[in-house]
PDB file of N, CA and C in Angstrom:
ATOM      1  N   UNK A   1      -5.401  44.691 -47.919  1.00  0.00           N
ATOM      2  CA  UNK A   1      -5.847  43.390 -48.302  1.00  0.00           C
ATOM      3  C   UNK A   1      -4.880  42.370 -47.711  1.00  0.00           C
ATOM      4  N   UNK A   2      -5.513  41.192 -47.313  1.00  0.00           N
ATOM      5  CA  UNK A   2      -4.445  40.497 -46.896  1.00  0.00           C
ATOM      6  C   UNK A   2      -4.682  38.879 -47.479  1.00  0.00           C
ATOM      7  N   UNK A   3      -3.599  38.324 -47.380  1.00  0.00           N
ATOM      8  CA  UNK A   3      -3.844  36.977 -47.828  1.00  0.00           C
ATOM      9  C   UNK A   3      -3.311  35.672 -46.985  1.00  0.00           C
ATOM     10  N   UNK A   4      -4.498  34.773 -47.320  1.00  0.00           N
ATOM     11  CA  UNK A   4      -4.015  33.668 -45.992  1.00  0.00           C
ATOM     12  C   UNK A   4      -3.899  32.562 -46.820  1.00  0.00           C
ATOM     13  N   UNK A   5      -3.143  31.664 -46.258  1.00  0.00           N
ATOM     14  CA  UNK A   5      -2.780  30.360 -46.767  1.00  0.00           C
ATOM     15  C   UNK A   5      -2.409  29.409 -45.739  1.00  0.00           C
ATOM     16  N   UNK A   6      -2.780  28.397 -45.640  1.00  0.00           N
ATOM     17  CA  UNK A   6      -2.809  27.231 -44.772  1.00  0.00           C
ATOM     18  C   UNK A   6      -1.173  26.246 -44.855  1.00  0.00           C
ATOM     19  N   UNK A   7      -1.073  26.145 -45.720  1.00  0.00           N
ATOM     20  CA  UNK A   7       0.132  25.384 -46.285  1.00  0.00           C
ATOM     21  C   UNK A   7       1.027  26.224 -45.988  1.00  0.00           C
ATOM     22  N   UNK A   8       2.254  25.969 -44.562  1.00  0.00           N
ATOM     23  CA  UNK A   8       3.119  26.993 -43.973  1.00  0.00           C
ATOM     24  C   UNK A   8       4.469  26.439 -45.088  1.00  0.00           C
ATOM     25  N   UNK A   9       4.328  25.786 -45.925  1.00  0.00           N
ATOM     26  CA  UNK A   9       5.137  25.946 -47.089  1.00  0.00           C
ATOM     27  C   UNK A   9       5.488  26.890 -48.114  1.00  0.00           C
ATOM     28  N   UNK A  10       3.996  27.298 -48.685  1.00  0.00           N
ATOM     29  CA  UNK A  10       3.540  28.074 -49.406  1.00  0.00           C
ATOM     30  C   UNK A  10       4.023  29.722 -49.058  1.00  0.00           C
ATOM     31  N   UNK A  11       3.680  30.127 -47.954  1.00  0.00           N
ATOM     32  CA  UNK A  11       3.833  30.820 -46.628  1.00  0.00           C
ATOM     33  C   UNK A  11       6.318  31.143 -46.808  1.00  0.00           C
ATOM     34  N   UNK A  12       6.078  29.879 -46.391  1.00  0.00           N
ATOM     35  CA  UNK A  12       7.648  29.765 -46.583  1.00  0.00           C
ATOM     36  C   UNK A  12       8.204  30.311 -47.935  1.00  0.00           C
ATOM     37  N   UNK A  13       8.146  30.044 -48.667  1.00  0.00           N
ATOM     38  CA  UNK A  13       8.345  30.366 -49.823  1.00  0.00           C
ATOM     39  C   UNK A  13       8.293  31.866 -50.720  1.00  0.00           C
ATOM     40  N   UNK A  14       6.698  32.036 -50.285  1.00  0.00           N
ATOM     41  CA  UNK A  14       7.077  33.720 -50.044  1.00  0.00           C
ATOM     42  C   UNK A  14       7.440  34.632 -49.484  1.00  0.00           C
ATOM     43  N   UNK A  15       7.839  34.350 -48.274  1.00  0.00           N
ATOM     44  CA  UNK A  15       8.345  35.130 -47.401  1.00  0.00           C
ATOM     45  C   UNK A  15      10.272  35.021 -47.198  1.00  0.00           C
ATOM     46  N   UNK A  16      10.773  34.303 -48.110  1.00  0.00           N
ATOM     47  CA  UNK A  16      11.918  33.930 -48.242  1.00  0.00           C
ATOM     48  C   UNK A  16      11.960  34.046 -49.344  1.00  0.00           C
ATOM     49  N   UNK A  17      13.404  34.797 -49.521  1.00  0.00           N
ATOM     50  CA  UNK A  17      14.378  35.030 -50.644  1.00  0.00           C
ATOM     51  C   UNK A  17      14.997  34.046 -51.190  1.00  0.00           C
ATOM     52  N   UNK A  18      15.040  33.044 -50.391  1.00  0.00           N
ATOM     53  CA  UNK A  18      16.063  31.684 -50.890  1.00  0.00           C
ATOM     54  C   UNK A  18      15.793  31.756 -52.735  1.00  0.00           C
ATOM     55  N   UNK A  19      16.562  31.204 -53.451  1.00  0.00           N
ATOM     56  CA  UNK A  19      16.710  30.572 -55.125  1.00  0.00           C
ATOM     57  C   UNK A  19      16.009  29.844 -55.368  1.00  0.00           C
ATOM     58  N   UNK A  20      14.581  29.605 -55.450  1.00  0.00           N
ATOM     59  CA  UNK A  20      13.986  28.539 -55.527  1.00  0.00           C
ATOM     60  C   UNK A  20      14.139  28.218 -56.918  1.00  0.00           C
ATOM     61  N   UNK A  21      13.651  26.479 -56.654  1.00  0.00           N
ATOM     62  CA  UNK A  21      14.294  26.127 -58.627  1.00  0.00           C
ATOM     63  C   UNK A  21      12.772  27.035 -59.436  1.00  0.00           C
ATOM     64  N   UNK A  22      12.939  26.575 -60.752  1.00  0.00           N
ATOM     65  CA  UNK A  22      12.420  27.508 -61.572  1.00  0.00           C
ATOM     66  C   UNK A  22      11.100  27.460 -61.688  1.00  0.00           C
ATOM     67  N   UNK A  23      10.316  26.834 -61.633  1.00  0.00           N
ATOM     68  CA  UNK A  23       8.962  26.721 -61.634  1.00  0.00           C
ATOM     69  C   UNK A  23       8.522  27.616 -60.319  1.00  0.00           C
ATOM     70  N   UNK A  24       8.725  27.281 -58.846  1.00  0.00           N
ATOM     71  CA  UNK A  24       8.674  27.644 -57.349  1.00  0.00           C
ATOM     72  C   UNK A  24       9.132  29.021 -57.738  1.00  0.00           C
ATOM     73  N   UNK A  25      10.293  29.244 -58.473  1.00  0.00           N
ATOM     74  CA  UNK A  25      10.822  30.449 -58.445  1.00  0.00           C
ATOM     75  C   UNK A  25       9.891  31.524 -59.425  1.00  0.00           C
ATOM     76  N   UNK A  26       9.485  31.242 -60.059  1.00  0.00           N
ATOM     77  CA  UNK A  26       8.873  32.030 -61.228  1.00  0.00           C
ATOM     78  C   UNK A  26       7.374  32.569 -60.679  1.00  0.00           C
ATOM     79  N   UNK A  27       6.878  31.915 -59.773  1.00  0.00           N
ATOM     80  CA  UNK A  27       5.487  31.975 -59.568  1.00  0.00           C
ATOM     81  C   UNK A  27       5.890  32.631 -58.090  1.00  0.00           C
ATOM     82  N   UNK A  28       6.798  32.561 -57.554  1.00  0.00           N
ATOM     83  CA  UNK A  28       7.281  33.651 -56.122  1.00  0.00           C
ATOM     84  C   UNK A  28       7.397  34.961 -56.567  1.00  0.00           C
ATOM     85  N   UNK A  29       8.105  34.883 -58.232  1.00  0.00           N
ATOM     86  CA  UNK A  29       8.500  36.072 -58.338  1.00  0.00           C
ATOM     87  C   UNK A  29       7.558  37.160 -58.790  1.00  0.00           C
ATOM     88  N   UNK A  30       6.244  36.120 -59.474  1.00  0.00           N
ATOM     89  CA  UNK A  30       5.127  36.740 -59.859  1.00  0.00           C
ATOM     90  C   UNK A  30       4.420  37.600 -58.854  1.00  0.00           C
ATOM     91  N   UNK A  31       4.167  36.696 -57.824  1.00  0.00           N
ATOM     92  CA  UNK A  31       3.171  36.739 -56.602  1.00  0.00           C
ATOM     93  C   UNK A  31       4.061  37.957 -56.015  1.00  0.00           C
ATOM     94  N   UNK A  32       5.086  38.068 -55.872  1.00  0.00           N
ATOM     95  CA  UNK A  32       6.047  38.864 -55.143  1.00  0.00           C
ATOM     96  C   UNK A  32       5.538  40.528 -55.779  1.00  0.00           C
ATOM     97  N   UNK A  33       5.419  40.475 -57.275  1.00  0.00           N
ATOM     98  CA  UNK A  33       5.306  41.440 -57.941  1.00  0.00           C
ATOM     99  C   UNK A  33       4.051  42.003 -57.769  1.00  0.00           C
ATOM    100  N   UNK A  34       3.221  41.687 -57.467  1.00  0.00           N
ATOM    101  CA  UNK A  34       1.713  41.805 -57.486  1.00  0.00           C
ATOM    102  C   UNK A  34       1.598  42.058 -56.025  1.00  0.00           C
ATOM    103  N   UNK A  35       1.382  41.608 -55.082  1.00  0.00           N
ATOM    104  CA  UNK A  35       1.551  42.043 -53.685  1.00  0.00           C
ATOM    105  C   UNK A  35       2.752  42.356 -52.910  1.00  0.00           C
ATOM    106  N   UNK A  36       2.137  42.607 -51.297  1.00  0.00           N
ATOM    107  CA  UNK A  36       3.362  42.722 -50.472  1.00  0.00           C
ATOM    108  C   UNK A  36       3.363  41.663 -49.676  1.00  0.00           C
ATOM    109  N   UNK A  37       4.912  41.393 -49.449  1.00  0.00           N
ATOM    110  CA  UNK A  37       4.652  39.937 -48.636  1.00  0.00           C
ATOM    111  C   UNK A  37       4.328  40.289 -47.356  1.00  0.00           C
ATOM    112  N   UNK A  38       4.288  41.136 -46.707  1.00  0.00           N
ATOM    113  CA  UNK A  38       3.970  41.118 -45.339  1.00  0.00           C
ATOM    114  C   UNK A  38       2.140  40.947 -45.186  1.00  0.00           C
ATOM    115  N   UNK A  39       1.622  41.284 -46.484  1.00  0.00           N
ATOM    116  CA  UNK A  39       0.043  40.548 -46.428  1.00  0.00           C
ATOM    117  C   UNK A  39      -0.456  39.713 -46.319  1.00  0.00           C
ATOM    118  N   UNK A  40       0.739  38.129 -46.518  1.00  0.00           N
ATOM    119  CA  UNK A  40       0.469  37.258 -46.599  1.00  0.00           C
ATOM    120  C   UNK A  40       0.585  36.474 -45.048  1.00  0.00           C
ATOM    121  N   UNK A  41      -0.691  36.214 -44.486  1.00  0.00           N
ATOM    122  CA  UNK A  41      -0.752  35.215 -43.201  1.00  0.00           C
ATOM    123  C   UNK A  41      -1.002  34.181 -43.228  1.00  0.00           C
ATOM    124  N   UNK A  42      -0.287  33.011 -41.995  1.00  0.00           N
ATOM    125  CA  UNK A  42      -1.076  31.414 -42.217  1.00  0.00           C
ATOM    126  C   UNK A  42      -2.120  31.430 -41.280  1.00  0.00           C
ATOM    127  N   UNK A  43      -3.239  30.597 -41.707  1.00  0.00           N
ATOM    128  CA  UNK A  43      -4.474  30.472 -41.555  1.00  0.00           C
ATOM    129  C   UNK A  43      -4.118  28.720 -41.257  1.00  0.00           C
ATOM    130  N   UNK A  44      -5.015  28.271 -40.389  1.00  0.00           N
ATOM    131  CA  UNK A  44      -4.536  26.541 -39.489  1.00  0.00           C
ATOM    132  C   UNK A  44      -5.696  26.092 -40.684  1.00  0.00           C
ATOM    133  N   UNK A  45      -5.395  24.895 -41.286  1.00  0.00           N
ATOM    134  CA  UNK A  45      -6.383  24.460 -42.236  1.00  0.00           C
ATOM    135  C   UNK A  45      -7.462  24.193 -41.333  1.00  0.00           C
ATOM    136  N   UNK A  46      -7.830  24.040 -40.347  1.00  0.00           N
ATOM    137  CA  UNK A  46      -8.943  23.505 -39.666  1.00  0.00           C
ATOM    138  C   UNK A  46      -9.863  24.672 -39.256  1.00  0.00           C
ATOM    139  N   UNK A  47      -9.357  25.774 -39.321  1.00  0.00           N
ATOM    140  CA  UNK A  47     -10.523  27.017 -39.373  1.00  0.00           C
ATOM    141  C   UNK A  47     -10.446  27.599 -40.297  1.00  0.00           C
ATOM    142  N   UNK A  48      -9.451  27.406 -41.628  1.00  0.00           N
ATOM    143  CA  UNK A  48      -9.693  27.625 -42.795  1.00  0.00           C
ATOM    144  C   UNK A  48     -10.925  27.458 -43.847  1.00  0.00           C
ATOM    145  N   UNK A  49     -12.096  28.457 -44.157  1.00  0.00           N
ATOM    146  CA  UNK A  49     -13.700  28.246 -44.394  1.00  0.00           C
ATOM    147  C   UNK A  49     -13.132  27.602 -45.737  1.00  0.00           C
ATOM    148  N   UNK A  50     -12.616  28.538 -46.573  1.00  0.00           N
ATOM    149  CA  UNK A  50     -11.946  28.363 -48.203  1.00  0.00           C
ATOM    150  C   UNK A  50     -11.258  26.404 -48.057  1.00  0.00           C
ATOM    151  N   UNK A  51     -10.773  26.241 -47.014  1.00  0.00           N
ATOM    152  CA  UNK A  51     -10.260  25.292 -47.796  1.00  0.00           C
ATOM    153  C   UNK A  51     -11.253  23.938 -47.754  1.00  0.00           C
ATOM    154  N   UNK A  52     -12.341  24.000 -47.653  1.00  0.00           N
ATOM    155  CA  UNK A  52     -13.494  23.383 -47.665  1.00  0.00           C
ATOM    156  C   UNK A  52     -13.673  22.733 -49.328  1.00  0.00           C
ATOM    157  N   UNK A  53     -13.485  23.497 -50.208  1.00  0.00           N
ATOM    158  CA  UNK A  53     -13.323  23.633 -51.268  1.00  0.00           C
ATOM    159  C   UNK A  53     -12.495  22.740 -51.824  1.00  0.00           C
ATOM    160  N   UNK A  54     -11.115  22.574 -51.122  1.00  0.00           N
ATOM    161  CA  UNK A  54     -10.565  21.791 -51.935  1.00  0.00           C
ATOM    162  C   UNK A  54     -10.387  20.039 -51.499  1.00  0.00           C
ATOM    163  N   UNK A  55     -11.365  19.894 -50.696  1.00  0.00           N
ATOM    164  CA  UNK A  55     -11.861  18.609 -50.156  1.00  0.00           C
ATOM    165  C   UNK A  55     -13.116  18.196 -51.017  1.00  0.00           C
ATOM    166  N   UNK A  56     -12.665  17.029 -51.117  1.00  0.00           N
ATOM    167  CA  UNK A  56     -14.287  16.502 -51.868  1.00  0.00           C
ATOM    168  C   UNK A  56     -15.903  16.580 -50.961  1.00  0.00           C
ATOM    169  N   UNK A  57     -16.454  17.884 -51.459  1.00  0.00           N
ATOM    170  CA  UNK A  57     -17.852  18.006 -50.371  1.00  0.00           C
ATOM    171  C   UNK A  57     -18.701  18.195 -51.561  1.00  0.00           C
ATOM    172  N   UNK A  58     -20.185  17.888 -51.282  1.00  0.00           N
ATOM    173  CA  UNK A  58     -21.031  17.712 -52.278  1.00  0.00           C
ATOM    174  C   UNK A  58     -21.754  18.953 -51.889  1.00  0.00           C
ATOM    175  N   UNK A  59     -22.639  19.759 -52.986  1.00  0.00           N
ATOM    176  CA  UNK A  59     -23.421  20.679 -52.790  1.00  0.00           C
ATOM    177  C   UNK A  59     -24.155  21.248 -51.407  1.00  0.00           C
ATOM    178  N   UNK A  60     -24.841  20.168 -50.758  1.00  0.00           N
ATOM    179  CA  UNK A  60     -25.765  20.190 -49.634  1.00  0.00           C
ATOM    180  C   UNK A  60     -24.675  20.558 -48.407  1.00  0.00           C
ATOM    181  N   UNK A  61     -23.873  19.725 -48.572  1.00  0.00           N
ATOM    182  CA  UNK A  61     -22.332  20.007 -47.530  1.00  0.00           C
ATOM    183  C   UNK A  61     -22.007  21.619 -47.667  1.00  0.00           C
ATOM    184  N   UNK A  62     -21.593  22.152 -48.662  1.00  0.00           N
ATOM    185  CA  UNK A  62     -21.614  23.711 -48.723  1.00  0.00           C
ATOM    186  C   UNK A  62     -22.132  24.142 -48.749  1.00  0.00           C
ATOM    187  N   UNK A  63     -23.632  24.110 -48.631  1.00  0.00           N
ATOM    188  CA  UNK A  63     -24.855  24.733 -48.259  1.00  0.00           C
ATOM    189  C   UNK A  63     -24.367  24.958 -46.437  1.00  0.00           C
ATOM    190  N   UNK A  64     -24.557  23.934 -45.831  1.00  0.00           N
ATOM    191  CA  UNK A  64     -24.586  24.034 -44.848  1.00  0.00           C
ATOM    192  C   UNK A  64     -23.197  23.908 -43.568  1.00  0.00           C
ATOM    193  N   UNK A  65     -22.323  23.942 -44.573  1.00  0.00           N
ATOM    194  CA  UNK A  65     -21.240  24.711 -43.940  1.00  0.00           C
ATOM    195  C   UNK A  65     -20.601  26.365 -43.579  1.00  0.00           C
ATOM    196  N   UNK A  66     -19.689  26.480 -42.986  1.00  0.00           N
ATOM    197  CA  UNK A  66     -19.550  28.298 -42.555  1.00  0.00           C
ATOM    198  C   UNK A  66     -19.039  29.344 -43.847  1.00  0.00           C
ATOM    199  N   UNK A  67     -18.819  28.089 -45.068  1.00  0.00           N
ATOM    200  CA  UNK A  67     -18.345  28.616 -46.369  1.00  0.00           C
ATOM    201  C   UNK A  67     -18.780  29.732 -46.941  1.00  0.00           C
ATOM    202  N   UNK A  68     -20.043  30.086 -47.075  1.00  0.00           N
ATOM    203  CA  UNK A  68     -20.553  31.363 -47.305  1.00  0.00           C
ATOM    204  C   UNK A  68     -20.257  32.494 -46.443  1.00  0.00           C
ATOM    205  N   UNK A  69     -20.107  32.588 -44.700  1.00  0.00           N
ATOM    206  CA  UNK A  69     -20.180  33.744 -44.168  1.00  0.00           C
ATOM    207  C   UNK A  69     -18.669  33.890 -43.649  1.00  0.00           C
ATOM    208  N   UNK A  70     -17.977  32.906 -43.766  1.00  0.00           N
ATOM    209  CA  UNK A  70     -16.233  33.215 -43.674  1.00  0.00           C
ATOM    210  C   UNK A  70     -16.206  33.019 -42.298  1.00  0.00           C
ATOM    211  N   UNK A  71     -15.187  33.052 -41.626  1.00  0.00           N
ATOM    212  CA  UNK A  71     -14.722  32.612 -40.473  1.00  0.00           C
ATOM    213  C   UNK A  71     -15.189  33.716 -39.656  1.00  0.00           C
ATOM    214  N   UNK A  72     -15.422  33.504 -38.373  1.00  0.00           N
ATOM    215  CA  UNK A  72     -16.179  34.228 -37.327  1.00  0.00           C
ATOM    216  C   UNK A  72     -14.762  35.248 -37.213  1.00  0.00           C
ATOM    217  N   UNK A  73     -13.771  35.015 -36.735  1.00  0.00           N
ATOM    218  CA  UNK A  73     -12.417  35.320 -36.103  1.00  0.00           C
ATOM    219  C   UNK A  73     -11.817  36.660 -37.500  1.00  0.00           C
ATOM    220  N   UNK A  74     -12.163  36.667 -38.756  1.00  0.00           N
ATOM    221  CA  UNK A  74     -12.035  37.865 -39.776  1.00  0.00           C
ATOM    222  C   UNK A  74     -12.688  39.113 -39.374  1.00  0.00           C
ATOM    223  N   UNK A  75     -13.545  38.911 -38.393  1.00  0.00           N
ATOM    224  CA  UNK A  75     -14.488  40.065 -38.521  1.00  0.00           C
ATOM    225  C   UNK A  75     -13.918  40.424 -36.616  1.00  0.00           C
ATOM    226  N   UNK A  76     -12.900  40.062 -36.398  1.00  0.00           N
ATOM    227  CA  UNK A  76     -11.887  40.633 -34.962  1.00  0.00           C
ATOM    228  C   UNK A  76     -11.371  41.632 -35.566  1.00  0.00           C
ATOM    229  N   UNK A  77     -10.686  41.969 -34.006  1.00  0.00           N
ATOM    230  CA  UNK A  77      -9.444  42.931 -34.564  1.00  0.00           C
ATOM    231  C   UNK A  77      -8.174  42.050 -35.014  1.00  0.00           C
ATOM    232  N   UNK A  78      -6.857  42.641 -35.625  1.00  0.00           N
ATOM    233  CA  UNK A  78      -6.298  41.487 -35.986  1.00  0.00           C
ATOM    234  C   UNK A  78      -5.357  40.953 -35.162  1.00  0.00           C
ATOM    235  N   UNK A  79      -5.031  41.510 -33.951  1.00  0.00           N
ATOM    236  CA  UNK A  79      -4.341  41.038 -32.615  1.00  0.00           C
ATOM    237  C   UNK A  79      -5.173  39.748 -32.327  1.00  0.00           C
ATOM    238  N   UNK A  80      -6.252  39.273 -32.960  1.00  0.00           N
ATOM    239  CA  UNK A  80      -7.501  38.154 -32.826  1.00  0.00           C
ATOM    240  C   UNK A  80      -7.036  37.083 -33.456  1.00  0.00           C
ATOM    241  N   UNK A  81      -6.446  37.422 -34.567  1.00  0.00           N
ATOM    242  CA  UNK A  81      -6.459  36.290 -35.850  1.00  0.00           C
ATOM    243  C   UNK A  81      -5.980  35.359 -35.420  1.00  0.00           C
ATOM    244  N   UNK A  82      -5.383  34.649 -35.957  1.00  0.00           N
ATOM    245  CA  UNK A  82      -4.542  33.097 -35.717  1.00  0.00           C
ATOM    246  C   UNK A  82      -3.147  33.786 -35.866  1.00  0.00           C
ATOM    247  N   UNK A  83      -2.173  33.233 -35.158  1.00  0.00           N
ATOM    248  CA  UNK A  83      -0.694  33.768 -35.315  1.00  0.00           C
ATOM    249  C   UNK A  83      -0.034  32.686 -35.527  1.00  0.00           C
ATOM    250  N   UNK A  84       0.942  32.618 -36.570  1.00  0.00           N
ATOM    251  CA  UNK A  84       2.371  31.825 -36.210  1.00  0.00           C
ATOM    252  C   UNK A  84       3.381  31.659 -36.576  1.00  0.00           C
ATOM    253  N   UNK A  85       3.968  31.688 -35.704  1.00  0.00           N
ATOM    254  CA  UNK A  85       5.740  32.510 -35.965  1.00  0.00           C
ATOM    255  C   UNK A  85       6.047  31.597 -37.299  1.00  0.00           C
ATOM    256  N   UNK A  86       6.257  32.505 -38.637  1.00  0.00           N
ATOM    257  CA  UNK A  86       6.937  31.598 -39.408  1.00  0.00           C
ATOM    258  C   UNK A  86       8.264  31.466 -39.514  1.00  0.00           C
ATOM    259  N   UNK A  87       8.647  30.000 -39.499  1.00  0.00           N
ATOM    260  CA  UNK A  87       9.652  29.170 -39.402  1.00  0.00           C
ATOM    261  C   UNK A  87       9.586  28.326 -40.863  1.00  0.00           C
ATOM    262  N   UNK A  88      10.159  28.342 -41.884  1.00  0.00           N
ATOM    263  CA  UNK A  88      10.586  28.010 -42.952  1.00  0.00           C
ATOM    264  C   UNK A  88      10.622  26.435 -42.787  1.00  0.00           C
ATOM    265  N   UNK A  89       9.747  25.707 -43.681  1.00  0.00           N
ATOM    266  CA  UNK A  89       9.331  24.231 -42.984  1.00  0.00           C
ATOM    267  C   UNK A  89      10.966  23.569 -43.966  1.00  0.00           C
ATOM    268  N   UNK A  90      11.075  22.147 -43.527  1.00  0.00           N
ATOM    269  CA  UNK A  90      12.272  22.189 -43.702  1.00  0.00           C
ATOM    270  C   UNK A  90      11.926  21.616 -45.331  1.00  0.00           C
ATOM    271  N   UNK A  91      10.456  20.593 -45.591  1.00  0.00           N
ATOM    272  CA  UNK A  91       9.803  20.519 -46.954  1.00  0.00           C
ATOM    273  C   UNK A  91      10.141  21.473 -47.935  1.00  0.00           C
ATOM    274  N   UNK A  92      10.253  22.344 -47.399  1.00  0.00           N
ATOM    275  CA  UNK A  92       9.911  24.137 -48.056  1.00  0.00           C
ATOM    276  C   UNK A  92      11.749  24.284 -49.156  1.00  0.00           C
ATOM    277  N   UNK A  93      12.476  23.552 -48.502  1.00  0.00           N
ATOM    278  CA  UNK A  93      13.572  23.602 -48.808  1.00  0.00           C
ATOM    279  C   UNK A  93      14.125  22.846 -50.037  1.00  0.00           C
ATOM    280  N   UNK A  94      13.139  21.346 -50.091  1.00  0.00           N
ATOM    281  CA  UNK A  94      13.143  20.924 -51.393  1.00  0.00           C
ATOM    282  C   UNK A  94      13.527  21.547 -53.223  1.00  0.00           C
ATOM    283  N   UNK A  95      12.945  23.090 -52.583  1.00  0.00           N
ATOM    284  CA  UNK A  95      12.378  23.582 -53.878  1.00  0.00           C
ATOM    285  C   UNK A  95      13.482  24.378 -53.943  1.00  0.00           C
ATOM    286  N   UNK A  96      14.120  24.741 -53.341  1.00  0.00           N
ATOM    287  CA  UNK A  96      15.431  25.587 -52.905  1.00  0.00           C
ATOM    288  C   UNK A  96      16.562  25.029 -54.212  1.00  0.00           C
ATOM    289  N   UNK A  97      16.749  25.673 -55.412  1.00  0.00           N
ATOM    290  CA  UNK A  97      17.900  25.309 -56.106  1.00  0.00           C
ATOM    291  C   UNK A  97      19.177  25.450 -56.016  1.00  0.00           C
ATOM    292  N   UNK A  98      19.418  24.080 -56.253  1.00  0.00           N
ATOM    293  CA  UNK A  98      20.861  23.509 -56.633  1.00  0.00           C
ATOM    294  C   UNK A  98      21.931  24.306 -57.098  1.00  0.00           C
ATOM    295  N   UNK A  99      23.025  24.866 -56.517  1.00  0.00           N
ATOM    296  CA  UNK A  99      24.080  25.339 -56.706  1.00  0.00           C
ATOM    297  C   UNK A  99      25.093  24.173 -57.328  1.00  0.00           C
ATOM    298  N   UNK A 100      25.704  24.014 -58.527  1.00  0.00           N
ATOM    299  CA  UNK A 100      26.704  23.155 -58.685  1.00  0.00           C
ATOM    300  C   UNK A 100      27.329  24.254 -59.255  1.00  0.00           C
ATOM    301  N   UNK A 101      29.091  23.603 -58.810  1.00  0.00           N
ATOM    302  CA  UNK A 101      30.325  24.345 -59.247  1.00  0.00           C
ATOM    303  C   UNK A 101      31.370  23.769 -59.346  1.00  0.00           C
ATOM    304  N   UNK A 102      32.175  23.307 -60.770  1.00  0.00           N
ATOM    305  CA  UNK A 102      32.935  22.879 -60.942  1.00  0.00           C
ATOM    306  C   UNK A 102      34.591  23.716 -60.482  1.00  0.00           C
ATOM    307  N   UNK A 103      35.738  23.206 -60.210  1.00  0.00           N
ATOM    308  CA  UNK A 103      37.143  23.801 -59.832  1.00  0.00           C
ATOM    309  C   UNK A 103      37.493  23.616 -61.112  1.00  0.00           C
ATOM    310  N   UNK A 104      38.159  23.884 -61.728  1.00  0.00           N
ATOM    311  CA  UNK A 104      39.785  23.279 -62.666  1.00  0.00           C
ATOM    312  C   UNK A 104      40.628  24.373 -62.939  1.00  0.00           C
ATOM    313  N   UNK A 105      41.597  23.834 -63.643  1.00  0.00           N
ATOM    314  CA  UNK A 105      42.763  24.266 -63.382  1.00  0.00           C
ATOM    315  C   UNK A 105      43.337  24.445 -64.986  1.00  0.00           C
ATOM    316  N   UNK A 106      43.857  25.078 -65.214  1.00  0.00           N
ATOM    317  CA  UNK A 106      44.481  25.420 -67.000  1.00  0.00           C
ATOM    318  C   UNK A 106      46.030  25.631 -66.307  1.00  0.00           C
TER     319      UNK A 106
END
């Protein structure tokens, strides 16, 4: 099974170990638990069928969009798919928690 996601953030995030703060972190660690990350691929939002969905389209629009039969390029081999080198967006880093550490001295 594999899983695609458009948002090379998203992408970032699971595929990196970094500390993310706790919310980012909790839902990596979920997702982490439940699959393997090497299942997870980015998909370019613009041949992404699914993310049709999360644009405002009215009924008749998903009637007659590719939404029902999925992207032509799934039904390749997967040397076909969309590729791209992931590179950890630097956005992606936001979520990356805060190390603070105080010195003193007794």
């Amino acid at each position: 099974m594999y899983f695609w996601t458009d948002p090379m953030i998203v992408l970032g995030w699971i595929t990196n170990t970094e500390p993310w703060n706790t919310f980012v972190g909790n839902r990596i660690k979920e997702i982490r638990e439940l699959t393997n990350v090497e299942d997870f691929l980015f998909v370019p939002g613009d041949i992404n069928t699914a993310d049709l969905l999360s644009h405002s389209c009215d009924f008749s629009e998903l009637l007659r969009s590719r939404w029902c039969e999925s992207s032509k390029w799934l039904y390749e081999c997967p040397e076909f798919w969309p590729y791209k080198e992931m590179i950890l967006p630097e956005k992606a880093m936001i979520e990356q928690r805060k190390t603070c550490c105080r010195e003193t001295e007794y």
